[in-house]
Protein backbone atom coordinates (compact mmCIF):
# COMPACT_ATOMS: atom_id res chain seq x y z
CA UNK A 1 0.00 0.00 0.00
CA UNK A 2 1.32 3.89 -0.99
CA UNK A 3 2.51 5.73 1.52
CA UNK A 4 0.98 9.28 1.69
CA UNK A 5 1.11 12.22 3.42
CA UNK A 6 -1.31 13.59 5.89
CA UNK A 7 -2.20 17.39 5.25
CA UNK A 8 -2.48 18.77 8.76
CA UNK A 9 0.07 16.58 11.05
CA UNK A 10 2.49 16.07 7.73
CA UNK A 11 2.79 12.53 8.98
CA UNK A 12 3.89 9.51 6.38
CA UNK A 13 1.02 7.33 6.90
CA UNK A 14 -0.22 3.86 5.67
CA UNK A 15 -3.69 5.08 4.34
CA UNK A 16 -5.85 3.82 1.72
CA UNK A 17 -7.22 6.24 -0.87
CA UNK A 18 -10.61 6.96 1.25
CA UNK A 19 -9.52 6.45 4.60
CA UNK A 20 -8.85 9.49 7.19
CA UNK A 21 -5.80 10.23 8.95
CA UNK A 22 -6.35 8.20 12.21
CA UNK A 23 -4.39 11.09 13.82
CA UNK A 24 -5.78 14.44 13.01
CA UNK A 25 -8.79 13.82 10.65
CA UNK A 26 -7.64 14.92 7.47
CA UNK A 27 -7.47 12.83 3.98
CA UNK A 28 -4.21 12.15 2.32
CA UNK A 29 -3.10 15.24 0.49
CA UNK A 30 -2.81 13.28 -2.62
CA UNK A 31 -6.54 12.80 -3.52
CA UNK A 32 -8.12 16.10 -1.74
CA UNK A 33 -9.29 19.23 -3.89
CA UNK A 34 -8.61 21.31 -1.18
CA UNK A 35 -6.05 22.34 1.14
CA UNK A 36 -8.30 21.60 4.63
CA UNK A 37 -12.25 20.69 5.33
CA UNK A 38 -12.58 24.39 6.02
CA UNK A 39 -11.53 25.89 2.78
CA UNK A 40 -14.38 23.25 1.32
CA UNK A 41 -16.77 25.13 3.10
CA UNK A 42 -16.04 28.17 2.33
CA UNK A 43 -15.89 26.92 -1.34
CA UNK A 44 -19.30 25.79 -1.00
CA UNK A 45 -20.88 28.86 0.57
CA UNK A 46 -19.32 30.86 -2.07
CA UNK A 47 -21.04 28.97 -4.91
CA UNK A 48 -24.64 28.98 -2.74
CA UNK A 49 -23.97 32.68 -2.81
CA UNK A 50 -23.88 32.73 -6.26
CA UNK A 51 -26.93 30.80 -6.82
CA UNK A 52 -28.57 33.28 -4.23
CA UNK A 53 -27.47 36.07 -6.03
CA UNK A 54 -29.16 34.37 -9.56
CA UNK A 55 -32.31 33.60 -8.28
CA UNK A 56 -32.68 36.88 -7.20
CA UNK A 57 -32.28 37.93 -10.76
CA UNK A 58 -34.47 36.03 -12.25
CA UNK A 59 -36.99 36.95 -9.65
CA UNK A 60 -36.99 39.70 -11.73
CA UNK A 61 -37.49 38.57 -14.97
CA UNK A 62 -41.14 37.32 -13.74
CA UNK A 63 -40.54 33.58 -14.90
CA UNK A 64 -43.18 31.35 -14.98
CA UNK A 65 -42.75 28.53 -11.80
CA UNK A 66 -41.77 25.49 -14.55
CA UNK A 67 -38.86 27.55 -15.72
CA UNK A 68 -36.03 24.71 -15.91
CA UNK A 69 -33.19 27.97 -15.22
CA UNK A 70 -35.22 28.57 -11.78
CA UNK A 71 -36.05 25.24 -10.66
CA UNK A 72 -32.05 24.31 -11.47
CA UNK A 73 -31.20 27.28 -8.91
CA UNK A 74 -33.83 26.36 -6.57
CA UNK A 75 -33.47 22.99 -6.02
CA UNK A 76 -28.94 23.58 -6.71
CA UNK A 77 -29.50 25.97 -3.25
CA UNK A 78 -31.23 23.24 -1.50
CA UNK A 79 -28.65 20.76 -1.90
CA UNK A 80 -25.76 22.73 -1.63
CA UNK A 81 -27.19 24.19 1.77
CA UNK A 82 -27.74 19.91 2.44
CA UNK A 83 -23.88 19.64 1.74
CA UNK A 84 -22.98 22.31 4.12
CA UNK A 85 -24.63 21.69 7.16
CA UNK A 86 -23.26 17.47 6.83
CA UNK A 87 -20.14 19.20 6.09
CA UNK A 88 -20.18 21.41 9.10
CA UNK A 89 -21.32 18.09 11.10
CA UNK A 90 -18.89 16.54 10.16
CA UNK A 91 -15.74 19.44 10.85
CA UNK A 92 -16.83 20.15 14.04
CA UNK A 93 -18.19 16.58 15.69
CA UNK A 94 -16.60 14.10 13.71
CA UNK A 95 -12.97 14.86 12.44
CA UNK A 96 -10.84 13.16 15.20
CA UNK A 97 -11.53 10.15 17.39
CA UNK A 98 -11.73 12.94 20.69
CA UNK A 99 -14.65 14.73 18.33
CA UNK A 100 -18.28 14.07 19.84
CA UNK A 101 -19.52 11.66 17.34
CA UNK A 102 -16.72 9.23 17.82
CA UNK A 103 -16.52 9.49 21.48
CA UNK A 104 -20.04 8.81 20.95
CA UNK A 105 -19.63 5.57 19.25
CA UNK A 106 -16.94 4.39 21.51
CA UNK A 107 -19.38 4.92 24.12
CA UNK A 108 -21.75 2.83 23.35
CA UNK A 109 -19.09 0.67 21.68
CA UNK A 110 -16.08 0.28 24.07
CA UNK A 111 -14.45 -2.49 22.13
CA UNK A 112 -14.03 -0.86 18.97
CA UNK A 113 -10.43 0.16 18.43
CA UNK A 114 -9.67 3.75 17.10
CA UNK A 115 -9.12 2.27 13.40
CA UNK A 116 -12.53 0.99 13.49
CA UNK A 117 -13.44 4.45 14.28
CA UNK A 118 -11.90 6.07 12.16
CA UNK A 119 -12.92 3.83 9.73
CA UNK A 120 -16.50 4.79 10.37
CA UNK A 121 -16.35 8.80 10.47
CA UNK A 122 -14.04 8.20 7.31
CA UNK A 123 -17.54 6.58 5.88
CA UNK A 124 -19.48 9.09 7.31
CA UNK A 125 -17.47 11.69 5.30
CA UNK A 126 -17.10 9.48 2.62
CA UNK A 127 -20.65 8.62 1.65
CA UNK A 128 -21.87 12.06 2.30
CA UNK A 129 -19.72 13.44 -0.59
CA UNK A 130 -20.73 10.49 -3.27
CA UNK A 131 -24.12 10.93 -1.88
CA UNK A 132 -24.35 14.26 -3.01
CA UNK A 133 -21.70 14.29 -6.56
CA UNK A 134 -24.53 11.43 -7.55
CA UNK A 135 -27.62 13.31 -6.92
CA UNK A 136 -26.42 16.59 -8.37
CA UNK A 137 -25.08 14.98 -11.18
CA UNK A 138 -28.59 13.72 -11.81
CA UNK A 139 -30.07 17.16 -11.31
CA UNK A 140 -27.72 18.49 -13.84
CA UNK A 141 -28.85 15.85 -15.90
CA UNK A 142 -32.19 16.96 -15.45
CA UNK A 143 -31.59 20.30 -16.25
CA UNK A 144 -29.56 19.42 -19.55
CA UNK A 145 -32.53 17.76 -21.18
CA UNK A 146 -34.93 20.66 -20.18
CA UNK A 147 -32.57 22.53 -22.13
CA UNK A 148 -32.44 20.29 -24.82
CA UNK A 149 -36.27 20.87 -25.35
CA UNK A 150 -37.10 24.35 -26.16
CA UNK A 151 -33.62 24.46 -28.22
CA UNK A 152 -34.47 25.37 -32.15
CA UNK A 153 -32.48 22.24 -32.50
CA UNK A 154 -32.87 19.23 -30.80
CA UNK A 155 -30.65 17.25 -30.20
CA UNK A 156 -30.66 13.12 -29.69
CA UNK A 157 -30.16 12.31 -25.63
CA UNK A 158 -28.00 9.10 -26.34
CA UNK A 159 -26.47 10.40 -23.02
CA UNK A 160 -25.09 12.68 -20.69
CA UNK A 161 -21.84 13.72 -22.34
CA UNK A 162 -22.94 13.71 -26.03
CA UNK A 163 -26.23 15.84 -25.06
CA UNK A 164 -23.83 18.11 -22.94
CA UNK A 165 -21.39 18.53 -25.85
CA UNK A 166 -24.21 19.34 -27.94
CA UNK A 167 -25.98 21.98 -25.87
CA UNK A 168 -22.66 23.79 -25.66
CA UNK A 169 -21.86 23.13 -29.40
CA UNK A 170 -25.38 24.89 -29.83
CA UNK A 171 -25.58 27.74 -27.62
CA UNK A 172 -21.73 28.63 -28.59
CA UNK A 173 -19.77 28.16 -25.86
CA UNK A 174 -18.39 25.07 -26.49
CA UNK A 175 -14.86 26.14 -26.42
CA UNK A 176 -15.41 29.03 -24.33
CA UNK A 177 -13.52 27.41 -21.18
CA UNK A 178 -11.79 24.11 -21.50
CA UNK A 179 -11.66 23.61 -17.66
CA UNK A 180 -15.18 24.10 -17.19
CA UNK A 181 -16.33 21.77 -19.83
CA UNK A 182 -14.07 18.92 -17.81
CA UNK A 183 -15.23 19.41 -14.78
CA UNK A 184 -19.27 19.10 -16.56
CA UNK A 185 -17.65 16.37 -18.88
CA UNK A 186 -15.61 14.57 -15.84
CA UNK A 187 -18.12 14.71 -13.34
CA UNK A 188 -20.12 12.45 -15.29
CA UNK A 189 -17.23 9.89 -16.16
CA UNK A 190 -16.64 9.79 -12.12
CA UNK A 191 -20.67 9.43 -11.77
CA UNK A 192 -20.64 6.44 -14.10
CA UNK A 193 -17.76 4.94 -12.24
CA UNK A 194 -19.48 4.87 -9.32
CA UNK A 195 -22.05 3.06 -10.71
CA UNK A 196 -19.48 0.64 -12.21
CA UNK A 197 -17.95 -0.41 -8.77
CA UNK A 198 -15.52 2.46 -9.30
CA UNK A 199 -14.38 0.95 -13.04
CA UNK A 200 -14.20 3.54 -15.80
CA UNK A 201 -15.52 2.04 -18.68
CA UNK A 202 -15.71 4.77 -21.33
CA UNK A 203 -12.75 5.62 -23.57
CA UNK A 204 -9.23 7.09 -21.69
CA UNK A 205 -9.73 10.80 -20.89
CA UNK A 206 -7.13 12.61 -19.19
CA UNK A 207 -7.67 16.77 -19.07
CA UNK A 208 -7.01 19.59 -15.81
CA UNK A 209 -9.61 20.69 -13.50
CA UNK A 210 -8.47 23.47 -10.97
CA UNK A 211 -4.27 22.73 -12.10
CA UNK A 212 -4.89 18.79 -11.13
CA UNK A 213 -4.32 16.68 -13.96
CA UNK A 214 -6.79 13.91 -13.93
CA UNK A 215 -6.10 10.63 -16.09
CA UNK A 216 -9.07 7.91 -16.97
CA UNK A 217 -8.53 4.43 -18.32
CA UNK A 218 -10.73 2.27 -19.81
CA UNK A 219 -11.33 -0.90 -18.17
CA UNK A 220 -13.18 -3.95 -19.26
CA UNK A 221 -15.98 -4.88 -16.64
């Protein structure tokens, strides 16, 4: 197993790709986004703010309740607020074995050890992330076809990518921002994967996203 190191307590660790450092918290540096839980959060309050400040524009516009651009914001709020708050459970109860929810368990669990612990909070964390990448991804989905509908030009859903690429292609900003496009165009590769058992079986794809160079091989099922 790879050796990597521990963002907060620098620490060469044994530690498998999801699994917390059993001695501060933290993930390995090597597979998070972000340099500690807390610049996450403020990440994710800055985009809600952002979709605050949009639906109070097209408040404006006087939309009719089915519009797909105000139910997207709506319902984008909603789970981004979701996010937060498990998030916020998470950084302040649960990110060390002396945190509440872990003393908790060993309460009512005395012969756990702390790996076992950290195992579980590491879960915890864990499954509240993929919970939420799947569901937006589905939203976006969602959204993408609503689109695709009152376009001049519709175009054939034979799925997610190929109906993104061609909503971009049409409204012209395909090409606009490379980065953005792979994180719409990667987000659903990762989705699929999940689905797969975590096996990417669509053809190799490697492109940046935020200066991290992400690489995806095919692999037969």
């Amino acid at each position: 197993m790879e050796k990597l190191v521990c963002v907060e307590c620098k620490g060469k660790l044994v530690l498998q790709n999801n699994i917390l450092c059993p001695l501060c918290g933290a993930l390995p540096q090597k597979i998070d986004l972000f340099d500690s839980m807390e610049e996450m959060l403020q990440f994710c309050l800055k985009i809600n703010r952002k979709i605050i400040s949009l639906r109070g524009y097209f408040d404006t516009l006087n939309l009719p309740d089915h519009d797909a651009r105000s139910q997207f914001l709506a319902i984008s709020s909603t789970m981004i607020m979701w996010l937060i708050i498990q998030l916020e459970i998470y950084y302040k109860h649960g990110k060390t074995t002396k945190s509440f929810i872990p003393q908790r368990i060993i309460k009512d669990n005395p012969n756990l050890s702390i790996s076992q612990i950290t195992g579980v909070m590491a879960n915890f964390d864990n499954m509240n992330r993929k919970s939420f990448f799947v569901a937006f991804m589905f939203h976006v989905e969602v959204f993408l076809k609503s689109v695709n509908r009152i376009l001049p030009k519709v175009g054939k859903d034979k799925g997610y990518v190929e109906l993104m690429t061609f909503i971009l292609k049409e409204l012209e900003i395909a090409n606009k921002n490379e980065e953005k496009h792979n994180i719409m165009k990667y987000s659903a590769f990762v989705r699929n994967s999940l689905h797969n058992n975590g096996i990417h079986t669509e053809d190799n794809e490697d492109g940046k996203i935020y200066g991290i160079h992400f690489f995806l091989t095919k692999v037969k099922k």
